[in-house]
PDB file of N, CA and C in Angstrom:
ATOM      1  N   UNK A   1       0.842  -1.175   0.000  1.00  0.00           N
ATOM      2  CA  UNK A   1       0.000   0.000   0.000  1.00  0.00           C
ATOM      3  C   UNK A   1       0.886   1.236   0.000  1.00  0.00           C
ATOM      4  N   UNK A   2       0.742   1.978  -1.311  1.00  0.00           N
ATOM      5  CA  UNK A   2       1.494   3.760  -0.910  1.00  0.00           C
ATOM      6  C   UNK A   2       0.717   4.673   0.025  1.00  0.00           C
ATOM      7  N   UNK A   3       1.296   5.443   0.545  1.00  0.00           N
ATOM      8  CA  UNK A   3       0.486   6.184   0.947  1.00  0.00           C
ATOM      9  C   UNK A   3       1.130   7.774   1.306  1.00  0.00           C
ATOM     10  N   UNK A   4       1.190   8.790   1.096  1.00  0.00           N
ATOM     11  CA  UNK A   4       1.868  10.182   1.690  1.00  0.00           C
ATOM     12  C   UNK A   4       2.013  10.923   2.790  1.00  0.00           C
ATOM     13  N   UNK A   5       2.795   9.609   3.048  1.00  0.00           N
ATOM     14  CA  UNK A   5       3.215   9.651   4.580  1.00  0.00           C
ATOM     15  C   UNK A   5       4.270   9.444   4.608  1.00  0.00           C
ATOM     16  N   UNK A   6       5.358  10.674   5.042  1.00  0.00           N
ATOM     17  CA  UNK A   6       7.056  10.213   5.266  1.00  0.00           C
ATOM     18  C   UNK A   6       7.247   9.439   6.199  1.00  0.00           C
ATOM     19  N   UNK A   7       7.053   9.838   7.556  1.00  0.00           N
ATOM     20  CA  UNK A   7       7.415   8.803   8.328  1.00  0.00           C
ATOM     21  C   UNK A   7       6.301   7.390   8.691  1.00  0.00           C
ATOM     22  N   UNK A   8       7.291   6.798   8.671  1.00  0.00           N
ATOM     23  CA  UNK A   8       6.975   4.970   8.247  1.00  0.00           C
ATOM     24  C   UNK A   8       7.707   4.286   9.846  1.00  0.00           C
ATOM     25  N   UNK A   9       6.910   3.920  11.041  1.00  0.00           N
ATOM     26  CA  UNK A   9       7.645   3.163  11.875  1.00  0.00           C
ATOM     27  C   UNK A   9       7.747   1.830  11.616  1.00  0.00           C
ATOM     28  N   UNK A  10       8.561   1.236  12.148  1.00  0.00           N
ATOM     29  CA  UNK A  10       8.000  -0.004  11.927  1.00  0.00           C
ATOM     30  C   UNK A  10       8.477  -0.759  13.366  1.00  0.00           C
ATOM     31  N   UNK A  11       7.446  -1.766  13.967  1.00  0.00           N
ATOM     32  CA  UNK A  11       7.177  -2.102  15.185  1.00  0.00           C
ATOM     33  C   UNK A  11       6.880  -3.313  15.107  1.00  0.00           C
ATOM     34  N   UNK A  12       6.277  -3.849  16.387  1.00  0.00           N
ATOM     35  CA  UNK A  12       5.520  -5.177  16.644  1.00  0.00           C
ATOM     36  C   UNK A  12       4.457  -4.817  17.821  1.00  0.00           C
ATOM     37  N   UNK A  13       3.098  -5.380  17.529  1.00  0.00           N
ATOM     38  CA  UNK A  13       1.921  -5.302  18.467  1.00  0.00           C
ATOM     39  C   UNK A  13       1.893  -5.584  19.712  1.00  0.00           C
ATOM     40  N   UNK A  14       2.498  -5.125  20.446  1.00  0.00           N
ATOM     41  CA  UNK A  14       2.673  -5.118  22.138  1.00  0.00           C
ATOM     42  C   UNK A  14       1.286  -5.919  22.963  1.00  0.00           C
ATOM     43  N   UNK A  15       0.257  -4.887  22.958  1.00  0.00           N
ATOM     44  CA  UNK A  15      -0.969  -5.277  23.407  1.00  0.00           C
ATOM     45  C   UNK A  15      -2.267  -4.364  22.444  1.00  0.00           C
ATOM     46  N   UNK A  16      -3.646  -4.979  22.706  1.00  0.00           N
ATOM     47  CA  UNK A  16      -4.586  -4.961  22.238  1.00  0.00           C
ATOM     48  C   UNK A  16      -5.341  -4.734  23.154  1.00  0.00           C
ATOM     49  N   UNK A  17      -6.291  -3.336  23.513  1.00  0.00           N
ATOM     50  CA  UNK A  17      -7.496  -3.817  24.274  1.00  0.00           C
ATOM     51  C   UNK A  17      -9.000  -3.551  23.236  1.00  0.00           C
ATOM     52  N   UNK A  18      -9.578  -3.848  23.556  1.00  0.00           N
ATOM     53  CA  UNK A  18     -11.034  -3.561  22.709  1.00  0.00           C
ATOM     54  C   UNK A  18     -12.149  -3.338  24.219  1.00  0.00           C
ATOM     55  N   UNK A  19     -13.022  -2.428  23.792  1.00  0.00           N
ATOM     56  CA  UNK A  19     -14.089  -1.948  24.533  1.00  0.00           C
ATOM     57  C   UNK A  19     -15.202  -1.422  23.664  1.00  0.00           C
ATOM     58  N   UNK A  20     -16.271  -2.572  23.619  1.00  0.00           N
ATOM     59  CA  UNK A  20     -17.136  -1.729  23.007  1.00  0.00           C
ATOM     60  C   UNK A  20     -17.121  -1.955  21.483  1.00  0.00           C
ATOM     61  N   UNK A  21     -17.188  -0.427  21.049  1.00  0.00           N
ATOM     62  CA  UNK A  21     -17.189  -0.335  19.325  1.00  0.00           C
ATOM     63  C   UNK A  21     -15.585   0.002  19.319  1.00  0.00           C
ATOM     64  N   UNK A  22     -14.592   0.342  20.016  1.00  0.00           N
ATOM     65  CA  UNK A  22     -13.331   1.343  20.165  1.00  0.00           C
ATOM     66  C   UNK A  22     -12.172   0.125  20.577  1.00  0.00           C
ATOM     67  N   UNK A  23     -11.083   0.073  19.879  1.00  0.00           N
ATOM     68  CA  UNK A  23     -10.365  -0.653  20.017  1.00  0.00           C
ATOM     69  C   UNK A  23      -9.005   0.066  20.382  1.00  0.00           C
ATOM     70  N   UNK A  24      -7.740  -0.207  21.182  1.00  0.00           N
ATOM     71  CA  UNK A  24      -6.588   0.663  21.686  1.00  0.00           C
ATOM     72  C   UNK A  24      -4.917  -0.289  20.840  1.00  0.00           C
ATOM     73  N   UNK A  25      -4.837  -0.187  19.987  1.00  0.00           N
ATOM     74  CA  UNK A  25      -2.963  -1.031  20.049  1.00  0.00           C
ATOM     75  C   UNK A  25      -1.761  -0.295  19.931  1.00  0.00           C
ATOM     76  N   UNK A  26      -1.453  -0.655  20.872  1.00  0.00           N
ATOM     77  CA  UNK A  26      -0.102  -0.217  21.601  1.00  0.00           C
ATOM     78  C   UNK A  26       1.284  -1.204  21.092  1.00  0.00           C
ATOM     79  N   UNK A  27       2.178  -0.508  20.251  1.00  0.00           N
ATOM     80  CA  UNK A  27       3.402  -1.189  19.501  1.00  0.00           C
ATOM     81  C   UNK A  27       4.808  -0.313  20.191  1.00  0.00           C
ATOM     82  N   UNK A  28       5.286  -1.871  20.297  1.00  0.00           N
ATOM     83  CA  UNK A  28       6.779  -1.099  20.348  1.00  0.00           C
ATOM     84  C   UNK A  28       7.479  -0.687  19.188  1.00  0.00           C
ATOM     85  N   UNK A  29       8.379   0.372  19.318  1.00  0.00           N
ATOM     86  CA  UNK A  29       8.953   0.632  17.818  1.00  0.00           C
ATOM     87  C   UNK A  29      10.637   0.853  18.433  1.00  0.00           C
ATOM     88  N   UNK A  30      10.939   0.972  16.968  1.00  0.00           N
ATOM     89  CA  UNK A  30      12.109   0.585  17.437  1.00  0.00           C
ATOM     90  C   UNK A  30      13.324  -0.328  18.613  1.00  0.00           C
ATOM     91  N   UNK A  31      12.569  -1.239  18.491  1.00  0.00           N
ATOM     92  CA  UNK A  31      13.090  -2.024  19.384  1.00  0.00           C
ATOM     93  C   UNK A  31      12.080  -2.820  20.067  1.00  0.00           C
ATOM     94  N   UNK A  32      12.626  -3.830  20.732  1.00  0.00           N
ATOM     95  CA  UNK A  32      11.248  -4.799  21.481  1.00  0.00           C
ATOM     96  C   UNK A  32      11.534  -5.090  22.736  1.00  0.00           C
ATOM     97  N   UNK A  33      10.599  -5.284  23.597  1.00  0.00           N
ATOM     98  CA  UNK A  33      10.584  -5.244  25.157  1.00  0.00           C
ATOM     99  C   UNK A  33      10.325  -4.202  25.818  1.00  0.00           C
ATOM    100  N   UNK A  34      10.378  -4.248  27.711  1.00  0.00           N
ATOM    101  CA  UNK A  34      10.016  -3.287  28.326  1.00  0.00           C
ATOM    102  C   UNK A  34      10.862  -2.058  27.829  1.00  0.00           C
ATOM    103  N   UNK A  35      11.886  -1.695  27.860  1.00  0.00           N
ATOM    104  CA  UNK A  35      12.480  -0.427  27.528  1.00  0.00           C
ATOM    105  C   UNK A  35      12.498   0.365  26.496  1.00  0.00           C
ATOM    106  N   UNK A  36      11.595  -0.729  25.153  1.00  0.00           N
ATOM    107  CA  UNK A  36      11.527  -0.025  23.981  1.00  0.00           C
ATOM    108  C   UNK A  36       9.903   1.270  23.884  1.00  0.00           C
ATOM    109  N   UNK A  37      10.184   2.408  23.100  1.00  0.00           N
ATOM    110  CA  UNK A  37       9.415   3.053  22.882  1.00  0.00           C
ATOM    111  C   UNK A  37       8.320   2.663  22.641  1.00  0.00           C
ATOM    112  N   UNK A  38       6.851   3.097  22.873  1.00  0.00           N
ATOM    113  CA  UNK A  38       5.918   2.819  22.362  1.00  0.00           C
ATOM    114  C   UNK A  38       4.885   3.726  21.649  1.00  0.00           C
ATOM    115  N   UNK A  39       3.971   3.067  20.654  1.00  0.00           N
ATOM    116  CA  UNK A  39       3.321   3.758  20.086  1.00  0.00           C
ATOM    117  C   UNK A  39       1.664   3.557  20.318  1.00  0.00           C
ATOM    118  N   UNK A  40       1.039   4.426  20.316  1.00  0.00           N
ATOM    119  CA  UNK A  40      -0.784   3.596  20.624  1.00  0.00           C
ATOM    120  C   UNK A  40      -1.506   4.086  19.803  1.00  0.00           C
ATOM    121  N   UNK A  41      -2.344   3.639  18.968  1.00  0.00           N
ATOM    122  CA  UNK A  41      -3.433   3.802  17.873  1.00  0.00           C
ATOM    123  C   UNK A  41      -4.774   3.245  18.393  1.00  0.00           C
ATOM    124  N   UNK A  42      -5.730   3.953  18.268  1.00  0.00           N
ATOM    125  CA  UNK A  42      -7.239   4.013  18.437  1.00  0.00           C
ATOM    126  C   UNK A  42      -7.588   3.917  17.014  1.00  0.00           C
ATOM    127  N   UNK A  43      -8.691   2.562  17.240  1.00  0.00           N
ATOM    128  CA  UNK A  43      -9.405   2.423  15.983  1.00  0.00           C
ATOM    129  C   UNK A  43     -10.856   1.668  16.365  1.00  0.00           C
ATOM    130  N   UNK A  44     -11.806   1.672  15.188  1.00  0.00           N
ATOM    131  CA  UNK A  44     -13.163   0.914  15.553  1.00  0.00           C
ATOM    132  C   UNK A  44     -12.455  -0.503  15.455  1.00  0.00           C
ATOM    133  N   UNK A  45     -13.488  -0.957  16.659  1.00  0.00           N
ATOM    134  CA  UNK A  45     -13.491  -2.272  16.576  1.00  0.00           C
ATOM    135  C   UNK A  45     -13.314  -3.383  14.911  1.00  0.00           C
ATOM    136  N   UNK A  46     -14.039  -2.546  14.355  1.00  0.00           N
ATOM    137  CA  UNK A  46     -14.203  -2.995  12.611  1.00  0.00           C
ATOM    138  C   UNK A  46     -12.710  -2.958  11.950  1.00  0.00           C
ATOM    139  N   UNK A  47     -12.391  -2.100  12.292  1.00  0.00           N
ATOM    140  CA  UNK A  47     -10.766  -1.938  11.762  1.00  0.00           C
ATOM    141  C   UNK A  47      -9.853  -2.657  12.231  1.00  0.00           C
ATOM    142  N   UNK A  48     -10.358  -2.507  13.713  1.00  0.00           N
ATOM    143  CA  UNK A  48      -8.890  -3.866  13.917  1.00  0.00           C
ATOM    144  C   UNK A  48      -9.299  -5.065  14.094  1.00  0.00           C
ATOM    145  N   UNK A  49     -10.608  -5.585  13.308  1.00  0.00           N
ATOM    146  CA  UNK A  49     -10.936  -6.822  12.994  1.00  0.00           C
ATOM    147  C   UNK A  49     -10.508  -7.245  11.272  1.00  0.00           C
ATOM    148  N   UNK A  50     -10.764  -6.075  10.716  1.00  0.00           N
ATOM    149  CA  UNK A  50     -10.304  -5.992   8.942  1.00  0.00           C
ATOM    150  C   UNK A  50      -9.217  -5.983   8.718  1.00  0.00           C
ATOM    151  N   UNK A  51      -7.964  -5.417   9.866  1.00  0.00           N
ATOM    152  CA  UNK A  51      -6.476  -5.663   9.691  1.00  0.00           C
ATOM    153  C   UNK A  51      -5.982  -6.993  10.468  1.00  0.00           C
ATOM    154  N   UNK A  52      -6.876  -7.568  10.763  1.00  0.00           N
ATOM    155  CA  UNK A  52      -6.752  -8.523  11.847  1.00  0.00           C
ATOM    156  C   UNK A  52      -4.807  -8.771  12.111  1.00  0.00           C
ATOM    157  N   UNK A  53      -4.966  -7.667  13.040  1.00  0.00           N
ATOM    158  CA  UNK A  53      -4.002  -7.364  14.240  1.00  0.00           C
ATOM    159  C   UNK A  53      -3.661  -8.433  14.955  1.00  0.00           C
ATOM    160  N   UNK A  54      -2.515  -9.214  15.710  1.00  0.00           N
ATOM    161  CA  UNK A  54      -2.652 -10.143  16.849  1.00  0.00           C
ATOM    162  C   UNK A  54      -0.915  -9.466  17.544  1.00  0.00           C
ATOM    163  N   UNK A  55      -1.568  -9.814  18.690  1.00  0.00           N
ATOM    164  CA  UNK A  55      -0.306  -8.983  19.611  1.00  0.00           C
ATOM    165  C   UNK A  55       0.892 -10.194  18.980  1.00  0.00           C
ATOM    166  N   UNK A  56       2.373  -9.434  18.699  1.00  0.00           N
ATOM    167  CA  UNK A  56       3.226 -10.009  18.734  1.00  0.00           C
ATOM    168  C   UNK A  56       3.294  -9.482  16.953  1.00  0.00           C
ATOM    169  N   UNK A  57       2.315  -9.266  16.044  1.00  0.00           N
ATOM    170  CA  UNK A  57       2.544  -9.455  14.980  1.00  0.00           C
ATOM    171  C   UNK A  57       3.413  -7.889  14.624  1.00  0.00           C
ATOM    172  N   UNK A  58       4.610  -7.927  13.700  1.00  0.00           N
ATOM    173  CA  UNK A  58       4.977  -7.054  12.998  1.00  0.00           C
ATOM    174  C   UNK A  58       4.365  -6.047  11.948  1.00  0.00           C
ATOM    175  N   UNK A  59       4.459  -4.615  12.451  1.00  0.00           N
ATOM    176  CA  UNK A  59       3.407  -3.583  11.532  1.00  0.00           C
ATOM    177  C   UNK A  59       4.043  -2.714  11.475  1.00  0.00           C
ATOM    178  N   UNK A  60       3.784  -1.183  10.816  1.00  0.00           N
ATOM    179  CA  UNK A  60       4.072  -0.381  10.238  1.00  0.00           C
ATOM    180  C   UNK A  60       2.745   0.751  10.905  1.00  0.00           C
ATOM    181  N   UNK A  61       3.448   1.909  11.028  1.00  0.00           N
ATOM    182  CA  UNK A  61       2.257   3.227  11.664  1.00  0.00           C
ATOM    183  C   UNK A  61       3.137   4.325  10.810  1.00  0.00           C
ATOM    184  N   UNK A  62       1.979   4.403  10.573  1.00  0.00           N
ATOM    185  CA  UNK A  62       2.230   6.349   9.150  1.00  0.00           C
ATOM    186  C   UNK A  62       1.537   6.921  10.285  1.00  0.00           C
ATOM    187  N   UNK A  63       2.559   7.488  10.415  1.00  0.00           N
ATOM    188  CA  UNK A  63       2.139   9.297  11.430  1.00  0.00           C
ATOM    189  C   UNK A  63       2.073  10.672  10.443  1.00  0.00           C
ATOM    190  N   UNK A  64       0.931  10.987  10.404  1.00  0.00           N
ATOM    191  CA  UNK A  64       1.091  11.729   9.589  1.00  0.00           C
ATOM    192  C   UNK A  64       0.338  12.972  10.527  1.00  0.00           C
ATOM    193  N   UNK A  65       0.850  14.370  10.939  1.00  0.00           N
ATOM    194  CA  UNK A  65       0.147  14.929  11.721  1.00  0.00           C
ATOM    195  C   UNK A  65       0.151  16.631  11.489  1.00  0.00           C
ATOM    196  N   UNK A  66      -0.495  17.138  12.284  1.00  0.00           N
ATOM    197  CA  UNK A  66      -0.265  18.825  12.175  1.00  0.00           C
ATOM    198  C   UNK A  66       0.373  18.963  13.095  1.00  0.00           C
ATOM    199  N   UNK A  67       0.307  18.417  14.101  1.00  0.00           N
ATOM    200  CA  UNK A  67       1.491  19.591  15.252  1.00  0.00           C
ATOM    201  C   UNK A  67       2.161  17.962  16.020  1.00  0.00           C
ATOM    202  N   UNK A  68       3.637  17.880  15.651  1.00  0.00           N
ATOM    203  CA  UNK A  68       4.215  17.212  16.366  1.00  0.00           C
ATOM    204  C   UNK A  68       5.464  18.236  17.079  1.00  0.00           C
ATOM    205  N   UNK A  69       5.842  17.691  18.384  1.00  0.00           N
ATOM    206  CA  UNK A  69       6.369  18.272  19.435  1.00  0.00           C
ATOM    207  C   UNK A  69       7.400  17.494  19.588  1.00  0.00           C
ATOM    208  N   UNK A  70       8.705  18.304  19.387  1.00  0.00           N
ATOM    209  CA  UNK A  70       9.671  17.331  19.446  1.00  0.00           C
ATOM    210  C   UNK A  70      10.639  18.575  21.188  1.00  0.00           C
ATOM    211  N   UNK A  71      10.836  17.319  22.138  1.00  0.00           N
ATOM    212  CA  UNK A  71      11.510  17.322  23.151  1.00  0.00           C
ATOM    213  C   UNK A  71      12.793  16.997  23.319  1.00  0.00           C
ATOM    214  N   UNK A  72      14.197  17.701  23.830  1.00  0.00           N
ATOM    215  CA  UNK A  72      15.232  17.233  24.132  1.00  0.00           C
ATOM    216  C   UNK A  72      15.422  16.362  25.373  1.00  0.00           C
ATOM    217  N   UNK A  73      15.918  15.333  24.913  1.00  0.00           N
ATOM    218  CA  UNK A  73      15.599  14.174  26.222  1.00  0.00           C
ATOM    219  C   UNK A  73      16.747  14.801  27.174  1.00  0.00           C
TER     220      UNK A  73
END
């Protein structure tokens, strides 16, 4: 899939919760385990049944945004 989006992470599915119609997945990126960064995406339940997601599996998140905030660690 293309899409026009520069940045491209690429991760693995940490955890999954679902509630409802609203689903939460949370990926580590760059790296795997407790110390690695994480990322969290909200989607309908429908969506993360149509990408059928499973924790552990390897993915990709296009951030594509208006106001990102970058911090000196």
């Amino acid at each position: 899939m293309e899409a026009g989006v520069r940045n491209n992470l690429i991760g693995q599915i940490e955890n999954i919760k679902q509630d409802g119609l609203m689903a939460q997945v949370t990926m580590w990126v760059g790296g795997w385990g407790s110390n690695a960064p994480r990322m969290t995406s909200v989607m309908t339940k429908d969506s993360l049944e149509d990408a059928n997601f499973k924790n552990g599996d390897t993915v990709g998140a296009l951030v594509k945004a208006i106001n990102v905030v970058i911090v000196k660690q």
